[in-house]
Protein backbone atom coordinates (compact mmCIF):
# COMPACT_ATOMS: atom_id res chain seq x y z
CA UNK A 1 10.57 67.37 -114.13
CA UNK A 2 14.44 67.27 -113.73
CA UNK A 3 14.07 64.51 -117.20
CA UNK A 4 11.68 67.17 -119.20
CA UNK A 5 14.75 69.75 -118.71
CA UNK A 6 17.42 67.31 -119.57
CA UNK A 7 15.59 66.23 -122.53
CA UNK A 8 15.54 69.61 -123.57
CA UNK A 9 18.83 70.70 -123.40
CA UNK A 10 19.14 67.05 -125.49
CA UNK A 11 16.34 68.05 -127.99
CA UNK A 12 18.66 70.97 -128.60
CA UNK A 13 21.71 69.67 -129.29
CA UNK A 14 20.11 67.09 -131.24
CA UNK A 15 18.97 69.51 -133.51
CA UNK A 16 22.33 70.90 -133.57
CA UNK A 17 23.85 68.04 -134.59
CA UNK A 18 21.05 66.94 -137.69
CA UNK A 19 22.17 70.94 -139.06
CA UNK A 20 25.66 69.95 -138.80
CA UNK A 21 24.80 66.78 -140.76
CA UNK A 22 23.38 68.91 -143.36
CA UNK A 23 26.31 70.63 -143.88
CA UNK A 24 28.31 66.91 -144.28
CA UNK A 25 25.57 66.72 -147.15
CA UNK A 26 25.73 69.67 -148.89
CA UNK A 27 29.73 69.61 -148.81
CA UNK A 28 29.35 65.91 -150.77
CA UNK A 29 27.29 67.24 -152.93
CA UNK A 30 29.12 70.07 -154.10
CA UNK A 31 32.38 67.81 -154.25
CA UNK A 32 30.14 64.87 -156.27
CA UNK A 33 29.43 68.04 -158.93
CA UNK A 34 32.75 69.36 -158.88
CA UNK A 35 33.60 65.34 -159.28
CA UNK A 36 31.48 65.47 -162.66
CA UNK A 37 33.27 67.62 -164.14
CA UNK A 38 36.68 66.11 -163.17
CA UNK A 39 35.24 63.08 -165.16
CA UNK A 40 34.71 64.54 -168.32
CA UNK A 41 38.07 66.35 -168.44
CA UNK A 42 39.48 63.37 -167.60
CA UNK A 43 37.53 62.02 -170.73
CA UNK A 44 38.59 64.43 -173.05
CA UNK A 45 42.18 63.98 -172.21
CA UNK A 46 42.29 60.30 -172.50
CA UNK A 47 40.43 60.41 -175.74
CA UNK A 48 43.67 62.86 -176.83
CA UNK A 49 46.05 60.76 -175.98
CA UNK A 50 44.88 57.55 -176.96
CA UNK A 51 44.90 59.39 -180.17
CA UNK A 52 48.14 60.88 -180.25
CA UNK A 53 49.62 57.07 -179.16
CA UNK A 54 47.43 55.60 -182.23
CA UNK A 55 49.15 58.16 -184.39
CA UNK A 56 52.35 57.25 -183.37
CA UNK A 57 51.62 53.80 -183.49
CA UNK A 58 50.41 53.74 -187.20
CA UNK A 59 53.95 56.34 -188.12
CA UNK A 60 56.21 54.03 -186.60
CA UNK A 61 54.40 51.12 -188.54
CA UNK A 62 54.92 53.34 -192.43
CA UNK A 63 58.70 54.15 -190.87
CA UNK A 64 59.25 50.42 -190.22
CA UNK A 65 58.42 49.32 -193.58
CA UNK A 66 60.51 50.99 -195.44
CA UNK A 67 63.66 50.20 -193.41
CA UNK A 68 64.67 47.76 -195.77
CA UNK A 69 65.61 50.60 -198.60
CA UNK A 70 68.35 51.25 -196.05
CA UNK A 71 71.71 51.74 -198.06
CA UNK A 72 74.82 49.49 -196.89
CA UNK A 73 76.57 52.71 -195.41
CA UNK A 74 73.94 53.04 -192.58
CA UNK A 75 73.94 49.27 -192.27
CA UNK A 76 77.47 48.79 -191.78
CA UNK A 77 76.96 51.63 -189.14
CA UNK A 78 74.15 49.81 -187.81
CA UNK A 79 76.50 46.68 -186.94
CA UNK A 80 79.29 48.65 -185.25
CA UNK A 81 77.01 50.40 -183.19
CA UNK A 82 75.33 47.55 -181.39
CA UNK A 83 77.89 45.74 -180.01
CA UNK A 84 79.25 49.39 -178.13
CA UNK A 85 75.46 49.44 -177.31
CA UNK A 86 75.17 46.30 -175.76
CA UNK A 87 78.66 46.68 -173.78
CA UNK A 88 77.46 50.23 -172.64
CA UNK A 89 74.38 49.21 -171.12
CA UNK A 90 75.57 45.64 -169.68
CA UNK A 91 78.63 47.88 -167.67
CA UNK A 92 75.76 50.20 -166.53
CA UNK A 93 73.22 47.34 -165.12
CA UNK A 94 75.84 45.51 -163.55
CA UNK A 95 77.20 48.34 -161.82
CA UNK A 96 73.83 49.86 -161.21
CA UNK A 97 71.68 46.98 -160.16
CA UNK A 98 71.78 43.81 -157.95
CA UNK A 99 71.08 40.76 -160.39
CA UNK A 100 69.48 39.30 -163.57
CA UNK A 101 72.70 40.57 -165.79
CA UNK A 102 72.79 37.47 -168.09
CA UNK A 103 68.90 36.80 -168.59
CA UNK A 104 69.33 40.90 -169.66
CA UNK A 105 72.46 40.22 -171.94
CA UNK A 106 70.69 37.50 -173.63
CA UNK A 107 67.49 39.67 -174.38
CA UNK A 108 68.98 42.65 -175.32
CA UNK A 109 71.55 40.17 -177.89
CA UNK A 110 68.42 39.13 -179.57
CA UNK A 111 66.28 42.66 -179.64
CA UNK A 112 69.40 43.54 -181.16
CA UNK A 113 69.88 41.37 -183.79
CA UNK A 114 66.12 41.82 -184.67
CA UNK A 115 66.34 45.43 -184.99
CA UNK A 116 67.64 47.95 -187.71
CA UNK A 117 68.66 51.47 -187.80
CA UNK A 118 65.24 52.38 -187.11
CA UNK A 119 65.49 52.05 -184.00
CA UNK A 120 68.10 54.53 -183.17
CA UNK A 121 65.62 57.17 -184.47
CA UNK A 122 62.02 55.38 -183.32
CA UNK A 123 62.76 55.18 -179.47
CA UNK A 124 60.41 52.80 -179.72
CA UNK A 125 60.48 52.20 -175.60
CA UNK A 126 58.51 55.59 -175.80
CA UNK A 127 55.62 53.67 -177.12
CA UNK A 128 56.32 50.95 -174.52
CA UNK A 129 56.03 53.12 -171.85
CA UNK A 130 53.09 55.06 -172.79
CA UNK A 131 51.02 52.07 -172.84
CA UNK A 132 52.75 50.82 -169.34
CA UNK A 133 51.56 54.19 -167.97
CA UNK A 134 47.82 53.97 -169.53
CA UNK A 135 47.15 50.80 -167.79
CA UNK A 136 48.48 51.96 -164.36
CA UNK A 137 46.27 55.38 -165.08
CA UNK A 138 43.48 53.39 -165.73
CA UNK A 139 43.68 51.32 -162.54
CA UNK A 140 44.60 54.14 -160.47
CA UNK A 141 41.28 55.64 -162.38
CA UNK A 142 39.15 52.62 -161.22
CA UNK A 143 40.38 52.83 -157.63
CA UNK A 144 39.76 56.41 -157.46
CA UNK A 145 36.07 55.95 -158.54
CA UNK A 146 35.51 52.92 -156.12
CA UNK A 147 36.80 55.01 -152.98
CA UNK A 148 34.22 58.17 -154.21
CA UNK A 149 31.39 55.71 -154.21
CA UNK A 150 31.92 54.54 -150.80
CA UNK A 151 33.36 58.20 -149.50
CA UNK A 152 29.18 59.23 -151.25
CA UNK A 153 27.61 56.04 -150.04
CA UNK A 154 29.17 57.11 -146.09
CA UNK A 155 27.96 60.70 -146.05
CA UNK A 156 24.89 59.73 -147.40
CA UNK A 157 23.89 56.84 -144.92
CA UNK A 158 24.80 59.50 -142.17
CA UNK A 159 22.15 61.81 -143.68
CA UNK A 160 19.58 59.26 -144.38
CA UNK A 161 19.88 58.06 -140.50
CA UNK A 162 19.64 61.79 -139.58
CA UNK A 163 17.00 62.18 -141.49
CA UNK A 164 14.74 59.99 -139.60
CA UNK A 165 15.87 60.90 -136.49
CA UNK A 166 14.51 64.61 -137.44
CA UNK A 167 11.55 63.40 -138.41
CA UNK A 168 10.69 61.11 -135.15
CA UNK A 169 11.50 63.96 -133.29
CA UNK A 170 9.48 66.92 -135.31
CA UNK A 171 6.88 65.39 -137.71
CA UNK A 172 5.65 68.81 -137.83
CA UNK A 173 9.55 69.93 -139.90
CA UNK A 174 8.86 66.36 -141.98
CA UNK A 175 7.96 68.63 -145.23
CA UNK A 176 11.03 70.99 -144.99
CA UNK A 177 13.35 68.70 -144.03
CA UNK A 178 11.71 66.71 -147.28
CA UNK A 179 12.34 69.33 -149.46
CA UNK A 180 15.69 69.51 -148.34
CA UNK A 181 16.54 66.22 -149.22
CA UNK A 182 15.07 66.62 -152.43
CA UNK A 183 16.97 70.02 -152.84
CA UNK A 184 20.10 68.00 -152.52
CA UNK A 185 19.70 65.02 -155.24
CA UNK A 186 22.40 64.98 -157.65
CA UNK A 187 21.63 67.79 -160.57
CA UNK A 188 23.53 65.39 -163.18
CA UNK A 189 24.12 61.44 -163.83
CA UNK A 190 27.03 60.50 -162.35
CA UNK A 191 29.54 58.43 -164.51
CA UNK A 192 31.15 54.90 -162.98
CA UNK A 193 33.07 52.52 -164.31
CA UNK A 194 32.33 48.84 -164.14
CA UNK A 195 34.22 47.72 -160.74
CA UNK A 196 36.53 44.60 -161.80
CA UNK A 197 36.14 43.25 -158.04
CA UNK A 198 34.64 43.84 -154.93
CA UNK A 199 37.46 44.25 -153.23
CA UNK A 200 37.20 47.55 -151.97
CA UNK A 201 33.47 46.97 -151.00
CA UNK A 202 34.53 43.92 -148.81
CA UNK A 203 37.18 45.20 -147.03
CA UNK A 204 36.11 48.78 -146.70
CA UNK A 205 32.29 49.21 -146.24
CA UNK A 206 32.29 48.05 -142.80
CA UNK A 207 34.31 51.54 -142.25
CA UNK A 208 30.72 53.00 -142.44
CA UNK A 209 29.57 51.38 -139.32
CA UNK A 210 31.95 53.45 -137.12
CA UNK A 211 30.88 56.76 -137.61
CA UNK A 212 34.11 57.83 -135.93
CA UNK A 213 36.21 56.18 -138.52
CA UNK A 214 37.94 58.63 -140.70
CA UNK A 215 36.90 59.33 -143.75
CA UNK A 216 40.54 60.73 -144.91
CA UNK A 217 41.53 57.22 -144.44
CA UNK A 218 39.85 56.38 -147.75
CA UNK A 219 42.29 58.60 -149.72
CA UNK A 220 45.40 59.01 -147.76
CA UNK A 221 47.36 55.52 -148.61
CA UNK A 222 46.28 55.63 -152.13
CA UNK A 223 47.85 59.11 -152.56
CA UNK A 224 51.29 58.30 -150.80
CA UNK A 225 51.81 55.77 -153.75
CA UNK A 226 50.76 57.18 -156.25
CA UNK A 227 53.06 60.21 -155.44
CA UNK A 228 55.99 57.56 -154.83
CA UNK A 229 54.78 56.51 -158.34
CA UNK A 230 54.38 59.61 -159.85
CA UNK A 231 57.89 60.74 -159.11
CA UNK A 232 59.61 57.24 -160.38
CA UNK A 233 57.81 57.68 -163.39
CA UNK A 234 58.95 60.93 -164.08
CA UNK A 235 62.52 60.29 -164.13
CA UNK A 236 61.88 58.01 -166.96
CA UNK A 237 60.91 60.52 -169.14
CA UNK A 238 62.99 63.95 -168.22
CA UNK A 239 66.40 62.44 -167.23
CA UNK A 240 66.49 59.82 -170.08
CA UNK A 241 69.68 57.56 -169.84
CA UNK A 242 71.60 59.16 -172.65
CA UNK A 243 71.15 62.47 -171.58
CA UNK A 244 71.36 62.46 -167.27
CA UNK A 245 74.80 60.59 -167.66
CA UNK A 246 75.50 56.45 -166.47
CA UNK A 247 77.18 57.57 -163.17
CA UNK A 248 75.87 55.26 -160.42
CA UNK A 249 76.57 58.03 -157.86
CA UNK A 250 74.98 60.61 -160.25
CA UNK A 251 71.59 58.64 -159.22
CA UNK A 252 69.47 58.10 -155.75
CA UNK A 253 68.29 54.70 -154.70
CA UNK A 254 64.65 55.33 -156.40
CA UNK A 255 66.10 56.43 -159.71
CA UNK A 256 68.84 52.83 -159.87
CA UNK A 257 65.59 51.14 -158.93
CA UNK A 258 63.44 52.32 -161.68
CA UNK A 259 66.03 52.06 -164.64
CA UNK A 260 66.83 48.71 -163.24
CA UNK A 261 63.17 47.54 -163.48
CA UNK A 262 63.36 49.15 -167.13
CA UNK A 263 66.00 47.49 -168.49
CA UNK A 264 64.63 44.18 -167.16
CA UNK A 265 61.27 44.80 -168.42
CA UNK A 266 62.28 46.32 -172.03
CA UNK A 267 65.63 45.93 -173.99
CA UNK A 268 64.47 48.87 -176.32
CA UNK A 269 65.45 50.91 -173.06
CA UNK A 270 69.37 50.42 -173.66
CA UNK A 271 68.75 52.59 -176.64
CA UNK A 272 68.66 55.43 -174.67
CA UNK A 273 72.54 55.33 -174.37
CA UNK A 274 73.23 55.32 -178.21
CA UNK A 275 74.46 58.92 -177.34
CA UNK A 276 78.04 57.08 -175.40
CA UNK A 277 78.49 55.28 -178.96
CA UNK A 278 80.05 57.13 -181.66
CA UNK A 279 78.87 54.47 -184.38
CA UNK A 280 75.47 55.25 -183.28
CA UNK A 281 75.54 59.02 -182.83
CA UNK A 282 77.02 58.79 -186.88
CA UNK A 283 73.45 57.05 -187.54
CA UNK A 284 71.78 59.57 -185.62
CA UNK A 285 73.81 62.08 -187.26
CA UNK A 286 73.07 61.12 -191.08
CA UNK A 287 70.39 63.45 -192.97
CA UNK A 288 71.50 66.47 -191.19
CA UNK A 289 72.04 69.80 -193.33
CA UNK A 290 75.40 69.30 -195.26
CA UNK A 291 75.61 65.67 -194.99
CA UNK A 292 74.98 63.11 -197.66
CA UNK A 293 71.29 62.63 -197.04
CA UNK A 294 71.16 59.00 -196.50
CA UNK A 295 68.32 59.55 -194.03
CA UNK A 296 65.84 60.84 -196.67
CA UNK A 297 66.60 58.12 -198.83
CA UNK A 298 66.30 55.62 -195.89
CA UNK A 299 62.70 56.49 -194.78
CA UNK A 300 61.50 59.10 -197.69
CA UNK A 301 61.04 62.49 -197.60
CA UNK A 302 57.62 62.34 -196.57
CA UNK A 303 58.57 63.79 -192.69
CA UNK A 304 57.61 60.79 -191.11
CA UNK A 305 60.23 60.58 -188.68
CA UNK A 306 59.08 64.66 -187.60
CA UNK A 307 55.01 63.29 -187.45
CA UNK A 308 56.58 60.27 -185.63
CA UNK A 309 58.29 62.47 -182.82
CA UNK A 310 55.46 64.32 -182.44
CA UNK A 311 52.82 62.55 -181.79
CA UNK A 312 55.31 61.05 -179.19
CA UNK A 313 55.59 64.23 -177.59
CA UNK A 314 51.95 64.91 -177.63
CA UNK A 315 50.62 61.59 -176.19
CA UNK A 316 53.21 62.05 -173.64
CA UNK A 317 52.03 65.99 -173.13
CA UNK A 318 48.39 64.48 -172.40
CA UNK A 319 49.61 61.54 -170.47
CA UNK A 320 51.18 63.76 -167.82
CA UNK A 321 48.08 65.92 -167.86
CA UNK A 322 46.14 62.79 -166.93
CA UNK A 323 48.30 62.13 -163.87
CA UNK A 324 48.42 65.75 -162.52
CA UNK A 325 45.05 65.74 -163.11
CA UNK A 326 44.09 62.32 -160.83
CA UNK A 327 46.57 63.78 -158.09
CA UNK A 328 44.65 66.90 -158.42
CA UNK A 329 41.54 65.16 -157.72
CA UNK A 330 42.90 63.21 -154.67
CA UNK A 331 44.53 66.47 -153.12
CA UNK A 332 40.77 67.81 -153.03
CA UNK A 333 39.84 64.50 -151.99
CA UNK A 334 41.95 65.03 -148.93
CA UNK A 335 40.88 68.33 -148.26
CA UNK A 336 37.23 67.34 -148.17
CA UNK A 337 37.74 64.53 -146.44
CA UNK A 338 39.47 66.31 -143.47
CA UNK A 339 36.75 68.70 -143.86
CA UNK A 340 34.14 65.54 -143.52
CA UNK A 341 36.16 63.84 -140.41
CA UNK A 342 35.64 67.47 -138.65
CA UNK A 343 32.06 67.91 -139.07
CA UNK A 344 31.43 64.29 -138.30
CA UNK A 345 33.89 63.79 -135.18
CA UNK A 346 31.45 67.16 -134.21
CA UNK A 347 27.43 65.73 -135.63
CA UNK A 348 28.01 62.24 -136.76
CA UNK A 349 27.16 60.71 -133.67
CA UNK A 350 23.21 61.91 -134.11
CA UNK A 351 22.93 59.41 -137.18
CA UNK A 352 23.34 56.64 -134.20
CA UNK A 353 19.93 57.57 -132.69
CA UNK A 354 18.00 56.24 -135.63
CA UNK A 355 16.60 53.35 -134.30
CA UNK A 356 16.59 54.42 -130.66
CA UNK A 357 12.93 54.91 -129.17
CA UNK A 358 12.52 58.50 -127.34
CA UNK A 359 11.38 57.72 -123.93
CA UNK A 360 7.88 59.89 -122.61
CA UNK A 361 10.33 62.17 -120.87
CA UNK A 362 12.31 62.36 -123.40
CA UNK A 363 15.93 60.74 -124.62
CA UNK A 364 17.37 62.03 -121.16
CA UNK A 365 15.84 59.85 -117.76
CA UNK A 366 17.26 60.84 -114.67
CA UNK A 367 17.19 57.87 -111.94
CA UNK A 368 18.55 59.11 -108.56
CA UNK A 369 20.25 62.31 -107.11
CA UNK A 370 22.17 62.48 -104.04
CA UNK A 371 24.17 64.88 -101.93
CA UNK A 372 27.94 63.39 -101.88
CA UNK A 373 29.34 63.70 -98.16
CA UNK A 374 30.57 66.69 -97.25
CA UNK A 375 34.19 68.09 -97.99
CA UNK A 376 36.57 67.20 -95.30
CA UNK A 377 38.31 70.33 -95.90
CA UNK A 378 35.86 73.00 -96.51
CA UNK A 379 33.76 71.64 -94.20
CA UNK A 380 31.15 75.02 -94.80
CA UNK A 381 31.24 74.38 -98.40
CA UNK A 382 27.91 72.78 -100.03
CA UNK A 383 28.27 69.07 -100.29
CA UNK A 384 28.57 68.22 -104.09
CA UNK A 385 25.50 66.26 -106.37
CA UNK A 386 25.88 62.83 -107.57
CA UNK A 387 23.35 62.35 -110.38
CA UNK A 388 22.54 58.98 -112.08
CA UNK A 389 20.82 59.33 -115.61
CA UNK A 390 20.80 57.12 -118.67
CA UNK A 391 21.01 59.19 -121.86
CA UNK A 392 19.09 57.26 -125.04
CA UNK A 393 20.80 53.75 -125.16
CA UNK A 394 23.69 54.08 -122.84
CA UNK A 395 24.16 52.21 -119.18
CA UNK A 396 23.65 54.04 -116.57
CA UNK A 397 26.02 57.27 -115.44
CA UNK A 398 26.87 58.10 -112.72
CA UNK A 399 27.13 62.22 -112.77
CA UNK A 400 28.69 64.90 -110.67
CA UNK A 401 27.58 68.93 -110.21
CA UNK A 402 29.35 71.35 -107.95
CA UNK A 403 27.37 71.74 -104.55
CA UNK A 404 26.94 75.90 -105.16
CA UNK A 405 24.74 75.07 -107.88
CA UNK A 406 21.26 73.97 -106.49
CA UNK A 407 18.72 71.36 -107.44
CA UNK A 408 16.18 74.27 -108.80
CA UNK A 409 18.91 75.85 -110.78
CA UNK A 410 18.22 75.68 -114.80
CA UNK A 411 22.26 75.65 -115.02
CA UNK A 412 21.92 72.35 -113.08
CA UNK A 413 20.39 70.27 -115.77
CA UNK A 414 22.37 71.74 -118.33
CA UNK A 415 25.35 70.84 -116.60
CA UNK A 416 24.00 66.85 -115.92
CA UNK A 417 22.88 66.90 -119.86
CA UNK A 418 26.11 68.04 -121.52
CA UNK A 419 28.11 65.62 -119.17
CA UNK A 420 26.32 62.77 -120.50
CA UNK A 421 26.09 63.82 -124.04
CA UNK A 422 30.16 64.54 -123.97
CA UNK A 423 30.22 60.44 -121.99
CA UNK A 424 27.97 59.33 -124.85
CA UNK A 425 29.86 60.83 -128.04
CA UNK A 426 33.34 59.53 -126.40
């Protein structure tokens, strides 16, 4: 009898917890559509800018081949300005960073003596860079995508496991709670990419066994970097060299590290500092109103150079859409996931009973109750219950209830069930 009234109180909060699941479910779902749509915006702006970099890809190609028209005035010009260029930007990395000065010289000597005027005008590291950043976009992308699949295939192995726990206990709810799964399937085909590995899905899935584990886990680490990331990158492109000023103290650790790692990776970077060499601002300076229009008659008057610069600007415009558009997406990936960790710190545990076997009195069997000795120092007080019970798979516990509530008392069994449920979640 004292089991049948456990149970209940157990049958209860069972229930309690499958609606709770439901919610987990219907908050995935609603993020997986909101996901869809993230996907094809994300679409549309990479198509954009992969074809504002083609543009400016297939410009700096038509520039390039005309460069030998240039007259002997901008030549000579040419070959005073790189030798200030390549003393400006050798006194600035060896100030500025810690090694690797004569494997730079030596590199930026040779891109130098391979070059022409053209690339005073081209900044062609822009191109470089752009590319850099649509490979690290694209891996971030793939990441991204991995973690969602396992964040969906988490929440939905909860539900499933709910699911027959629901219908063990009320065959007679099988239909609606049917329907309701069915209600819930995905309204659209969702888009993934290829995974290059299985990385993530050998070191992460087993997350999914611990239905404690937190899901906000999945999303945290990867969007501490790419913030760190994020914010290196953007001093590269609004506080280029030649205009935030060489002054080592005029820069924070972060910002030495990242033109350091520039330099390194891509002498076209030095270029940035043509504006401390008056040879080379005279080059950037020919064409202009009132001057002799060497310019024009360098690279035609076709505007090239203008449908050069932007197409620059616009794949860059759509490249930093794309990354405030993937930290958008984790932000609300770290919302929901805190969201998720609540509701299944609160219902997750029901998903556990799955392949338990209800007892005939029910998931709650009560073993032995005892009076406890009396209190030594309220010796009129009722003595206090121990209760022993053994709530679906757990050991044995060993339970107490305050003496002033009695055996025949429906608070008593209420008391003895939500003790053990709260032992069995912890």
């Amino acid at each position: 009898e004292m089991s049948a009234a456990g149970s209940k109180y157990i049958d209860t909060e069972v229930e309690n917890a499958i609606n709770g699941v439901k919610q987990m479910k219907t908050l995935m779902d609603k993020t997986s559509k909101d996901h869809q749509a993230i996907l094809h915006t994300l679409e549309e702006t990479k198509r954009r800018k992969e074809e504002a970099v083609q543009l400016a890809r297939e410009k700096e190609q038509q520039l390039a081949a005309k460069q030998e028209v240039c007259n002997e005035t901008m030549l000579a010009l040419w070959e005073e300005c790189k030798p200030c260029l390549k003393h400006t930007c050798m006194r600035f990395y060896s100030r500025t960073c810690r090694s690797g000065s004569g494997l730079v010289g030596r590199q930026l000597e040779e891109f130098l003596n391979h070059s022409s005027p053209f690339s005073i005008w081209v900044n062609g590291e822009r191109i470089d860079s752009l590319l850099e950043r649509d490979q690290r976009q694209e891996r971030q992308f793939e990441d991204l995508e991995e973690r969602f699949g396992l964040l969906e295939d988490g929440v939905d192995d909860i539900f499933q496991d709910s699911t027959q726990v629901y219908s063990r206990m009320y065959p007679f709810f099988r239909a609606p709670f049917g329907s309701f799964r069915e209600a819930f399937r995905p309204p659209v085909q969702h888009v993934r990419l290829p995974l290059r590995s299985g990385r993530f899905s050998r070191d992460l899935h087993p997350f999914f066994q611990h239905p404690h584990h937190s899901f906000h886990h999945l999303f945290q680490p990867l969007f501490e970097m790419t913030q760190r990331m994020l914010d290196e990158m953007q001093g590269s492109w609004e506080h280029p060299l030649g205009r935030a000023g060489l002054s080592a103290e005029s820069r924070n650790f972060s910002d030495e590290r990242m033109v350091c790692r520039e330099i390194r990776r891509n002498s076209a970077g030095c270029l940035r500092m043509r504006d401390e060499c008056e040879k080379c601002r005279e080059i950037l300076s020919v064409g202009e109103p009132g001057r002799d229009g060497d310019r024009e008659r360098c690279w035609g008057r076709a505007g090239g150079m203008h449908q050069l610069e932007d197409a620059l600007r616009l794949a860059e415009r759509f490249t930093r859409r794309y990354d405030d558009l993937l930290r958008a997406f984790q932000a609300e990936m770290l919302n929901t996931t805190s969201l998720l960790d609540q509701l299944n710190s609160q219902f997750g545990w029901v998903s556990r009973l799955a392949n338990i076997t209800q007892g005939t009195d029910g998931f709650l069997q009560v073993t032995t109750v005892l009076s406890k000795a009396p209190n030594l120092e309220d010796p009129s007080a009722p003595p206090d219950t121990q209760v022993t019970v053994q709530l679906f798979d757990s050991e044995p516990l060993s339970l107490t209830v305050p003496g002033d509530i009695s055996w025949e008392d429906p608070r008593f069994m209420e008391i003895v069930a939500e003790q053990a449920l709260q032992h069995y979640k912890q």
